[in-house]
N, C-alpha and C. Protein backbone atom coordinates (compact mmCIF):
# COMPACT_ATOMS: atom_id res chain seq x y z
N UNK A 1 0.82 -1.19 0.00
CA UNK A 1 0.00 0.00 0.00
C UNK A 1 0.87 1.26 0.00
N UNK A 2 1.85 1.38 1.10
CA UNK A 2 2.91 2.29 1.05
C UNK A 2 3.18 2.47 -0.63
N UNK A 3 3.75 1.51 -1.04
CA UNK A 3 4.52 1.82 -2.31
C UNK A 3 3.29 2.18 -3.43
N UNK A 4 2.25 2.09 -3.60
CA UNK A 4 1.69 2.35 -4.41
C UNK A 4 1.02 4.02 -4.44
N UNK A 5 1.45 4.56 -2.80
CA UNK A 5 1.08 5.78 -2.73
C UNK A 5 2.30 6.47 -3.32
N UNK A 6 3.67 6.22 -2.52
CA UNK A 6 5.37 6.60 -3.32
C UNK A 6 5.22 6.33 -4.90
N UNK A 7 4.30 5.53 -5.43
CA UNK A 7 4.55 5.89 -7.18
C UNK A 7 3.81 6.91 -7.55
N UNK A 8 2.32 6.95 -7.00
CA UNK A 8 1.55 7.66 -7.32
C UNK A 8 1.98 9.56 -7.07
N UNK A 9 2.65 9.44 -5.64
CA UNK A 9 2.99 10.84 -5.44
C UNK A 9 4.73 11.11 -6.33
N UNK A 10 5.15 10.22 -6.63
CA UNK A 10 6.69 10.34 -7.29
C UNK A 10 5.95 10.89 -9.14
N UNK A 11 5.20 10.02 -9.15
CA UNK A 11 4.35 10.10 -10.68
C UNK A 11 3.99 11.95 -11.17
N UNK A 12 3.58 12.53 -10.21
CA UNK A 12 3.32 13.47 -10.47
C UNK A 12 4.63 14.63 -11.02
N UNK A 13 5.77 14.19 -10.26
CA UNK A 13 7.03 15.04 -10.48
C UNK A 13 7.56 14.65 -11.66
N UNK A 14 7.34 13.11 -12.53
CA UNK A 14 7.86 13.07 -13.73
C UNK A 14 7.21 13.92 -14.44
N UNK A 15 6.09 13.76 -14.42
CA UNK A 15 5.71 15.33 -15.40
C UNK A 15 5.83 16.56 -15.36
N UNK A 16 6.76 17.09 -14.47
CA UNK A 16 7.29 18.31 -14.07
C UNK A 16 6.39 19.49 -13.12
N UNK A 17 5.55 18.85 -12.64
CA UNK A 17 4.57 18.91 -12.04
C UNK A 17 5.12 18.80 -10.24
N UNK A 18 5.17 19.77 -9.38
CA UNK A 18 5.86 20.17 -8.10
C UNK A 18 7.26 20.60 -8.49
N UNK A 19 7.69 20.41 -9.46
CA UNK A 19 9.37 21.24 -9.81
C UNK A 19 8.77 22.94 -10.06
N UNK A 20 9.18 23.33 -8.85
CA UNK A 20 9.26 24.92 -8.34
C UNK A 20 9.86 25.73 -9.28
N UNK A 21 11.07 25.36 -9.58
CA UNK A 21 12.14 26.16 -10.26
C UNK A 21 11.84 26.31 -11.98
N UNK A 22 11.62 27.54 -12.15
CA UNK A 22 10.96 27.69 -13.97
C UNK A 22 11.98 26.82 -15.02
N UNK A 23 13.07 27.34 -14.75
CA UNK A 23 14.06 26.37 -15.48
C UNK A 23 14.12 24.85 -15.27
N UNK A 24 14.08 24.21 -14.23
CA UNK A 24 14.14 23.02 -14.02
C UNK A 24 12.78 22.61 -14.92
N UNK A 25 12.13 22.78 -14.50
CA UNK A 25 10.21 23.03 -15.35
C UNK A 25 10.50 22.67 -16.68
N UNK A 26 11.16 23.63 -17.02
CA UNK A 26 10.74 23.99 -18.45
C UNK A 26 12.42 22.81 -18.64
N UNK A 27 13.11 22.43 -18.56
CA UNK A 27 14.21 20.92 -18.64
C UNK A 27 13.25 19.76 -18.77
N UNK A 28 12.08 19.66 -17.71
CA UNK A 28 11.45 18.84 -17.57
C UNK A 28 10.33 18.04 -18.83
N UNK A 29 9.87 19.39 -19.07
CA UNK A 29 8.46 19.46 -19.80
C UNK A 29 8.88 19.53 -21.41
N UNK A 30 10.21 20.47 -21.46
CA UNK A 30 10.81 20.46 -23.09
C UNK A 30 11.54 19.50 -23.33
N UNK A 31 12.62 19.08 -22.51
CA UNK A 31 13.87 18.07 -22.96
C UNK A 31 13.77 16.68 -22.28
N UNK A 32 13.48 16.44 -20.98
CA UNK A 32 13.16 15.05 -20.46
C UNK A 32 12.17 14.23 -20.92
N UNK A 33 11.10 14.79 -21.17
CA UNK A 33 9.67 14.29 -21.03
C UNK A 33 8.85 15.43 -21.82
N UNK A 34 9.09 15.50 -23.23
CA UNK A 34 8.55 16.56 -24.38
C UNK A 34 6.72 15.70 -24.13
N UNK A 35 5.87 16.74 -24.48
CA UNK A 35 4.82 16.55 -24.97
C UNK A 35 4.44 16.53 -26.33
N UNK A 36 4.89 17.41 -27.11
CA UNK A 36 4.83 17.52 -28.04
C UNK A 36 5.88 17.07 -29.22
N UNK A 37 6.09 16.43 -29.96
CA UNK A 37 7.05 16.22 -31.17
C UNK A 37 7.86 17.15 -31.42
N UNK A 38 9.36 17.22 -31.16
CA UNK A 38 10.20 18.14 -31.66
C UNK A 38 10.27 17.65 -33.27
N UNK A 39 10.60 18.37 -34.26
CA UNK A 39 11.26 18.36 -35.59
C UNK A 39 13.11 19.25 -35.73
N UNK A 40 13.85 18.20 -35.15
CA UNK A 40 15.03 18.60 -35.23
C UNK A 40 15.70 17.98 -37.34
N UNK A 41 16.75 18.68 -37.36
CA UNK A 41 17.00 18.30 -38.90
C UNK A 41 18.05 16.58 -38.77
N UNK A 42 18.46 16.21 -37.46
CA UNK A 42 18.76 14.65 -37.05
C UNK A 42 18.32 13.90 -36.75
N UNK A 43 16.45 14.09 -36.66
CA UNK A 43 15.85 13.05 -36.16
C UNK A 43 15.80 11.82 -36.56
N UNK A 44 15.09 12.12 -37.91
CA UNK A 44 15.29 10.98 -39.06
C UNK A 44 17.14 10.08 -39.00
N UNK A 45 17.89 11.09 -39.37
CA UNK A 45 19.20 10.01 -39.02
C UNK A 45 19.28 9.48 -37.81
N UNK A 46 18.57 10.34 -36.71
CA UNK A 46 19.19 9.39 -35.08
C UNK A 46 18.32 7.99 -35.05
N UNK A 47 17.15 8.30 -36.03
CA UNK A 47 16.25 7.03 -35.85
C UNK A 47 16.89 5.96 -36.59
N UNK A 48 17.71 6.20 -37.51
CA UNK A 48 18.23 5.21 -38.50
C UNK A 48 19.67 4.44 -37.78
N UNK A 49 20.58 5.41 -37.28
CA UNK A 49 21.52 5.14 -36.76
C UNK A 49 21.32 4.69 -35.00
N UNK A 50 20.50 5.07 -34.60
CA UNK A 50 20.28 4.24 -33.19
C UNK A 50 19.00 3.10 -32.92
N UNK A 51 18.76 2.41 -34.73
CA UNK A 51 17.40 1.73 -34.29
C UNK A 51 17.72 0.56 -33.38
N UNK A 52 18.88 -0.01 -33.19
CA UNK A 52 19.00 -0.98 -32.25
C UNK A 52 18.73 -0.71 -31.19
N UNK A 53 19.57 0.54 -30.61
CA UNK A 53 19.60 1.18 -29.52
C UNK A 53 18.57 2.51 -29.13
N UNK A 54 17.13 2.16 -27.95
CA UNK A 54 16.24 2.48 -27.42
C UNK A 54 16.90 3.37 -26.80
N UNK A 55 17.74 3.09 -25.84
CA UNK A 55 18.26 3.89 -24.70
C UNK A 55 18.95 5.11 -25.38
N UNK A 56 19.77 4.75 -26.25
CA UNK A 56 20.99 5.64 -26.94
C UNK A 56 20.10 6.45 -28.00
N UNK A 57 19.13 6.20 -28.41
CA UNK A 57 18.28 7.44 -29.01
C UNK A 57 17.62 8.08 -27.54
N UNK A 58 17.03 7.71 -27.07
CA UNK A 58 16.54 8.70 -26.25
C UNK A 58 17.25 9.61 -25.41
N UNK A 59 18.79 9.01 -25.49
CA UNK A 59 19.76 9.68 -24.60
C UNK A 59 20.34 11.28 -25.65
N UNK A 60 19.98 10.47 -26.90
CA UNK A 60 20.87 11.57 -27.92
C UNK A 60 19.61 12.74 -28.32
N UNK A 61 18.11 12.22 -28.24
CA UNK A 61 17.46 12.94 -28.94
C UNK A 61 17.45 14.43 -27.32
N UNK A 62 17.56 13.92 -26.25
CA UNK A 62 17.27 14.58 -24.85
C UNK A 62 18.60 15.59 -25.12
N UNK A 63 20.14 15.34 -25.48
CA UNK A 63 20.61 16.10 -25.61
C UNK A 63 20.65 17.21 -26.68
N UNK A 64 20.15 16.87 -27.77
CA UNK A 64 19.68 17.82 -28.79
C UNK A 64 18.49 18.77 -28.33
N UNK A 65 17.76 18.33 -27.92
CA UNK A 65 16.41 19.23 -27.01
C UNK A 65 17.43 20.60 -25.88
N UNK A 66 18.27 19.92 -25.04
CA UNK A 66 18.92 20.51 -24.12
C UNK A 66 19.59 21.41 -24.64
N UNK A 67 20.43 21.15 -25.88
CA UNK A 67 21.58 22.17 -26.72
C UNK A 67 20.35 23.05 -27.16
N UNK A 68 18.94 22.54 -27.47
CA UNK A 68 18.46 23.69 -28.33
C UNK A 68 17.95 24.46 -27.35
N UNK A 69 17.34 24.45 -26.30
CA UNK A 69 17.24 25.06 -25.25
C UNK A 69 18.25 25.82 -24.37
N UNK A 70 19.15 25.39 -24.48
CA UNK A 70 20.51 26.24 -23.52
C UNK A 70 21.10 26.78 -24.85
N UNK A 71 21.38 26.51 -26.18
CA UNK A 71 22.05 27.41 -27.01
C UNK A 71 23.09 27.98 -26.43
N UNK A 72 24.16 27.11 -26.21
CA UNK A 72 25.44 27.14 -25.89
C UNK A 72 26.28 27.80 -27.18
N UNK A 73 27.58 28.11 -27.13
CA UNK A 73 28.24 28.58 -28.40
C UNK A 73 29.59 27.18 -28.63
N UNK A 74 30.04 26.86 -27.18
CA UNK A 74 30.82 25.72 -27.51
C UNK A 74 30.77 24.62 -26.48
N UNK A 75 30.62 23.37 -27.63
CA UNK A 75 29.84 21.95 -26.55
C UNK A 75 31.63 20.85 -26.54
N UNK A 76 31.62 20.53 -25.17
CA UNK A 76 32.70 19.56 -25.19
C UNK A 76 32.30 18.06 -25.14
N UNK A 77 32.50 17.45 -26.00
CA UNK A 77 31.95 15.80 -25.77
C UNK A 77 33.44 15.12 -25.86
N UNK A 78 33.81 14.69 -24.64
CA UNK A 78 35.01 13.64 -24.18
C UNK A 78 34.67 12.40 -24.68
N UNK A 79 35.50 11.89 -26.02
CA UNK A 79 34.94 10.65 -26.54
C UNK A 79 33.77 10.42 -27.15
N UNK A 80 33.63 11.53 -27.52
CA UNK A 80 32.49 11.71 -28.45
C UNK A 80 31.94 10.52 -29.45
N UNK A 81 30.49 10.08 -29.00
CA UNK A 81 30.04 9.20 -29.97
C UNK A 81 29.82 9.86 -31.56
N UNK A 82 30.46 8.89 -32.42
CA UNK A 82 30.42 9.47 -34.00
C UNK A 82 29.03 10.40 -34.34
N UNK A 83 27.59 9.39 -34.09
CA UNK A 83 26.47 9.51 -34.23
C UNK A 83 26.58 10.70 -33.71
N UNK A 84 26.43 10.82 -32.37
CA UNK A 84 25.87 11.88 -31.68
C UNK A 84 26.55 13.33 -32.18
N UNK A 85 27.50 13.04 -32.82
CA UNK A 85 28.79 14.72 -33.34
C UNK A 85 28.28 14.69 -34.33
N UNK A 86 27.56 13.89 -35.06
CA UNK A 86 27.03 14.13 -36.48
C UNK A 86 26.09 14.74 -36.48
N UNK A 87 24.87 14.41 -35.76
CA UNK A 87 23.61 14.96 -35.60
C UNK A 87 23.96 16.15 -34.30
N UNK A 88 24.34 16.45 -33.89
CA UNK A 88 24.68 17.76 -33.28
C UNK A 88 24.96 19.07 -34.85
N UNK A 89 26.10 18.41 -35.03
CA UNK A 89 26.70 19.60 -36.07
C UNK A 89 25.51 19.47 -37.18
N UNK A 90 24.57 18.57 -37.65
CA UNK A 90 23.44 18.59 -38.15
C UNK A 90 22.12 19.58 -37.57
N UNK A 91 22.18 19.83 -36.84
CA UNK A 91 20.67 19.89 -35.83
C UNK A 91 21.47 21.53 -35.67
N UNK A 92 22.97 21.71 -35.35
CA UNK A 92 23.36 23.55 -34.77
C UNK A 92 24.77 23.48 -35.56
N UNK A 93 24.99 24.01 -36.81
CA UNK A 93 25.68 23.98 -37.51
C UNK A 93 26.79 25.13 -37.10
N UNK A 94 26.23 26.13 -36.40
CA UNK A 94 26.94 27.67 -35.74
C UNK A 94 27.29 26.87 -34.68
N UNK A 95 27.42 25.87 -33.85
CA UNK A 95 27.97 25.62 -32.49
C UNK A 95 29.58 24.99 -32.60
N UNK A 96 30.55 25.30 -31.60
CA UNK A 96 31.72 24.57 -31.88
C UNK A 96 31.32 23.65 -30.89
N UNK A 97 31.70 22.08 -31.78
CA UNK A 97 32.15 20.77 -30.89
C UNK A 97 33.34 20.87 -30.79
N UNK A 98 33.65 20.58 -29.41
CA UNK A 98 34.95 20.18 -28.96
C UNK A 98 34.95 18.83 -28.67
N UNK A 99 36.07 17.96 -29.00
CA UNK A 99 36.47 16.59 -28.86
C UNK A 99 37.43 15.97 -28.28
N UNK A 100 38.22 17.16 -28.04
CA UNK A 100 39.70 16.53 -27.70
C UNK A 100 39.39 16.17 -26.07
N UNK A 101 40.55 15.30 -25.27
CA UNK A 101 40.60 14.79 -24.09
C UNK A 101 40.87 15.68 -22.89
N UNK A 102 41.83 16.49 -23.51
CA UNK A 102 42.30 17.18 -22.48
C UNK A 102 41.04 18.61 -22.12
N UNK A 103 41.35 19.00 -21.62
CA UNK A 103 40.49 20.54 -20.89
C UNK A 103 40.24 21.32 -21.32
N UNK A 104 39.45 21.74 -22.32
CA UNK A 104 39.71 22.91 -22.83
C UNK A 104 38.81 24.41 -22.36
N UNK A 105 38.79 25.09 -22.96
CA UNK A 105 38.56 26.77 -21.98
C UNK A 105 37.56 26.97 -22.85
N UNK A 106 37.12 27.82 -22.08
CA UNK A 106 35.54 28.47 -22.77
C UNK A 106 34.18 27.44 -23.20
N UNK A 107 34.50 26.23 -22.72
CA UNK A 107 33.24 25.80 -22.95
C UNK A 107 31.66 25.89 -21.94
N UNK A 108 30.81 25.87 -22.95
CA UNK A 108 30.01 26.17 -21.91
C UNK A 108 28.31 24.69 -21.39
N UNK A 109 29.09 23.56 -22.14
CA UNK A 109 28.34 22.41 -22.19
C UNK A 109 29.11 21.61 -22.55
N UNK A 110 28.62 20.18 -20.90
CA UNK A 110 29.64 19.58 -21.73
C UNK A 110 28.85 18.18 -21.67
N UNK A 111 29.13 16.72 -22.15
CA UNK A 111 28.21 15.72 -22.27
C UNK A 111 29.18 15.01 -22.38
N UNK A 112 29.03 14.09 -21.29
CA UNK A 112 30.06 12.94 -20.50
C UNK A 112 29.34 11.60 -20.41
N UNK A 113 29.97 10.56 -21.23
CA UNK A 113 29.41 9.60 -21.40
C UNK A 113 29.88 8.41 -20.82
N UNK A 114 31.62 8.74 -20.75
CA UNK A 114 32.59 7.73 -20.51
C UNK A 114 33.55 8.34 -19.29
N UNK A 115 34.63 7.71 -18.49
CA UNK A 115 35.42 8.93 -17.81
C UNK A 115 34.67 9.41 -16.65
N UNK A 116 35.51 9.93 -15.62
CA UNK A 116 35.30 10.62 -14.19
C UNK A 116 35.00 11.87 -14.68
N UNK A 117 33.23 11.97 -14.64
CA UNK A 117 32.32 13.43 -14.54
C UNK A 117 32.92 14.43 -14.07
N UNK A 118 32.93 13.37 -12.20
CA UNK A 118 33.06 14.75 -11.19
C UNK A 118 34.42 15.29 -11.68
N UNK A 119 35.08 14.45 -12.02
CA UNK A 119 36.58 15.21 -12.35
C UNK A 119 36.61 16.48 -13.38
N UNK A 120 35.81 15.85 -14.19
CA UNK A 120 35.36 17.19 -15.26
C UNK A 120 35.03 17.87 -14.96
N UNK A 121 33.78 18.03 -13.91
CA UNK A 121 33.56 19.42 -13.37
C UNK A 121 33.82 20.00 -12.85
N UNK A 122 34.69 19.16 -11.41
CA UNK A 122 35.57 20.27 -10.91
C UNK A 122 36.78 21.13 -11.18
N UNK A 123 37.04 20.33 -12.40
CA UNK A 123 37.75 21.01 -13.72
C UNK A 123 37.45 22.62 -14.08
N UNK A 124 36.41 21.86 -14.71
CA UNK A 124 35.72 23.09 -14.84
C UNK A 124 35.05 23.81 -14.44
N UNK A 125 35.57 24.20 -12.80
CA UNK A 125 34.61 25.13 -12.11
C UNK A 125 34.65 26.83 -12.37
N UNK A 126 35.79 27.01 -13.01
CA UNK A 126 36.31 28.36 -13.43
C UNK A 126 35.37 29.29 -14.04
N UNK A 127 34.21 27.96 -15.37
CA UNK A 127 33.32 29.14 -15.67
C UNK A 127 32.70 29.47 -15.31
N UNK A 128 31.96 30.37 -15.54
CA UNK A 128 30.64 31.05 -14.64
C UNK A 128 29.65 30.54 -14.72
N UNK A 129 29.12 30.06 -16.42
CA UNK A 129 27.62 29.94 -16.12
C UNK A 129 28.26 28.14 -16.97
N UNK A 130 27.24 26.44 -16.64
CA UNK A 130 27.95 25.71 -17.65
C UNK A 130 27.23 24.41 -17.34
N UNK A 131 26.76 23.52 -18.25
CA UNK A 131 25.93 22.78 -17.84
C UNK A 131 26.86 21.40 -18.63
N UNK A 132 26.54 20.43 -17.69
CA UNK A 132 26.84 18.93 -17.69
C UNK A 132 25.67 17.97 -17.70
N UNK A 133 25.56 17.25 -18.93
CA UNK A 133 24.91 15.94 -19.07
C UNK A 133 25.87 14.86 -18.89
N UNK A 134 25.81 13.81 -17.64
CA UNK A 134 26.22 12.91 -17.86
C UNK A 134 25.55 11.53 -17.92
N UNK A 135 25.76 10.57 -18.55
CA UNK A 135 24.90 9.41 -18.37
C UNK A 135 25.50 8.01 -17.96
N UNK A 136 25.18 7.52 -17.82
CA UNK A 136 25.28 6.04 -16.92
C UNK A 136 25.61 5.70 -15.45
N UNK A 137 25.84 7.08 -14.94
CA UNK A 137 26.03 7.51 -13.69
C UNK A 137 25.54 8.66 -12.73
N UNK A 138 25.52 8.36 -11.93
CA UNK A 138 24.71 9.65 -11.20
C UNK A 138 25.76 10.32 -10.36
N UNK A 139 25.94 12.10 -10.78
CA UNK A 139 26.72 12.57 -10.07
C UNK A 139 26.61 12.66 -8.60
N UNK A 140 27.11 12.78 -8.05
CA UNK A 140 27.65 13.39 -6.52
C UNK A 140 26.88 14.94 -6.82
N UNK A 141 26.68 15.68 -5.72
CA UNK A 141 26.41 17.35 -6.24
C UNK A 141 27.60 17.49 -6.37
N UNK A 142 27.95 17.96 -7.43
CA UNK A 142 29.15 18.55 -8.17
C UNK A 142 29.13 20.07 -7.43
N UNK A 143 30.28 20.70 -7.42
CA UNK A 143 30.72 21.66 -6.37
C UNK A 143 30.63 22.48 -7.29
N UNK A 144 30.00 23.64 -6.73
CA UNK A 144 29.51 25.02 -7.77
C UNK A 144 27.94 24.81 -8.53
N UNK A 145 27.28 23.33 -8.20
CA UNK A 145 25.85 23.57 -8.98
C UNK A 145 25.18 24.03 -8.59
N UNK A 146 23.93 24.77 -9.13
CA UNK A 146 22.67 25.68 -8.14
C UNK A 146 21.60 24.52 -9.10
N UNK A 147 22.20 23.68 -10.07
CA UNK A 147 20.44 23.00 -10.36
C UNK A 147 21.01 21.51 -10.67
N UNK A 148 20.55 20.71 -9.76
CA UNK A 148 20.79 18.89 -10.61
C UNK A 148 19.46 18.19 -11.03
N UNK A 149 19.22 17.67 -11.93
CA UNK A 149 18.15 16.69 -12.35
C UNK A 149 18.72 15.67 -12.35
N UNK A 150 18.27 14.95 -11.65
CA UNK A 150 18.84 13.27 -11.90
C UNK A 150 17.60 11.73 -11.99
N UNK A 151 18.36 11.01 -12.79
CA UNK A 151 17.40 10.02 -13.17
C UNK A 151 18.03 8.60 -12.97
N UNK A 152 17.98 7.46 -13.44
CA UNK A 152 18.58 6.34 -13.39
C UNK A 152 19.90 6.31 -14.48
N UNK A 153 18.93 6.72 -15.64
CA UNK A 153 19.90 6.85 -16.97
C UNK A 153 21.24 7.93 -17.34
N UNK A 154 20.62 9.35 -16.36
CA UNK A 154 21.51 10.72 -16.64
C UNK A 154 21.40 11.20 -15.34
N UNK A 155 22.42 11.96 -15.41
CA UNK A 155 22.34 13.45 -14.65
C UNK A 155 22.63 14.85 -14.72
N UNK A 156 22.02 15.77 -14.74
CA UNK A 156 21.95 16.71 -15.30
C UNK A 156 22.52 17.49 -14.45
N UNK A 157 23.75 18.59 -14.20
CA UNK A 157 24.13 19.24 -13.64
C UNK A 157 24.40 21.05 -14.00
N UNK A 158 23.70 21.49 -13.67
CA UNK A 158 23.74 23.50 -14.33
C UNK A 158 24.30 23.99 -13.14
N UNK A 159 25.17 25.05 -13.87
CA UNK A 159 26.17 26.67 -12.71
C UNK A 159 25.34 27.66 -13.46
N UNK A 160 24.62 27.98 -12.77
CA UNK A 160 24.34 29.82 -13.21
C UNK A 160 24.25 30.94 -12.24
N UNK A 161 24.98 32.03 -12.82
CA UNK A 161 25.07 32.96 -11.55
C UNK A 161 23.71 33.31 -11.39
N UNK A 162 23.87 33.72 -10.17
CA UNK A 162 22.60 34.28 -9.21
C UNK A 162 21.12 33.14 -9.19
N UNK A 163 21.50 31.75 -8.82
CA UNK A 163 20.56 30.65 -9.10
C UNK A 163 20.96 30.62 -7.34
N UNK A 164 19.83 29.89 -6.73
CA UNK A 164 20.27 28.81 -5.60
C UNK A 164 20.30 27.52 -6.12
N UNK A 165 20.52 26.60 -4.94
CA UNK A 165 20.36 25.23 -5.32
C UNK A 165 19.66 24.34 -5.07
N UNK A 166 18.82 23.74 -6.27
CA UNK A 166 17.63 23.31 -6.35
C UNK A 166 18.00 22.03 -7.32
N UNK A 167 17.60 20.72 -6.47
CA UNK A 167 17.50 19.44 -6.95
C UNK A 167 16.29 18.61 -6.91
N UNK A 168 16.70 17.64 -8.29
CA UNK A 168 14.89 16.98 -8.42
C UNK A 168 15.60 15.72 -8.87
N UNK A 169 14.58 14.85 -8.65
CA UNK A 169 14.81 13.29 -8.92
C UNK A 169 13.80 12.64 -10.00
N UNK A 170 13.82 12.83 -11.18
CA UNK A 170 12.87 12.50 -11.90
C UNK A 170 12.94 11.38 -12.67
């Protein structure tokens, strides 16, 4: 009985529904859990190139939603899946991907698939404002975040000045 009330009241927050914070909201309702059909210009290829993989499209189509929503100027992907750099530079042709291993400056998104997250971010605590998707692991609160979303599959970590810190489990 317990547990069927914990789904029922957890149920309501997947739909972004008790997330306070407008931004977290609007992460929720646009990029986690869309209502409506996006038309990105990679859809069609992510469907072709990830039909095996359920998980790995929904992981790639969530980060395309996120880039189009945060409209970053430069995205770092450490080990970048082929697919996913294709349909990025497909979908935001003005954005720089970064690929290389080592650290680089000025980025302002980064998407960690493989490799120590937290290490990345505390890397990169220097910038000001900078958001981290990572997946197959769930961060730690990374030092400097004011917003985490976390799930089984990802975790979503944002720095923005003048934010507090506000976490959801969706």
């Amino acid at each position: 009985m317990n547990y069927t009330f914990d789904y029922i009241n957890r149920w309501r927050h997947t739909r972004g529904y008790g997330v306070h914070s407008p931004l977290a909201y609007r992460i929720v309702k646009d990029c986690i859990r869309p209502d409506a059909k996006y038309g990105f210009y990679s859809d069609a290829y992510l469907d072709f190139e990830y039909r095996d993989d359920i998980n790995g499209l929904k992981n790639s189509k969530m980060v395309i939603r996120l880039v189009n929503l945060f409209s970053p100027k430069r995205i770092w992907v450490p080990g970048c899946d082929k697919r996913l750099s294709t349909a990025l530079k497909m979908s935001f042709p003005k954005i720089q991907l970064v690929t290389q291993k080592d650290y680089p400056k000025n980025v302002d998104f980064i998407i960690c698939s493989n490799g120590d997250c937290q290490a990345m971010w505390n890397k990169m605590s220097a910038l000001p404002e900078c958001v981290m998707v990572a997946f197959g692991k769930e961060l730690d609160v990374p030092e400097g975040a004011t917003l985490m979303i976390c799930n089984k599959r990802f975790s979503i970590a944002i720095r923005r000045i003048g934010m507090g810190f506000v976490s959801y489990d969706v």
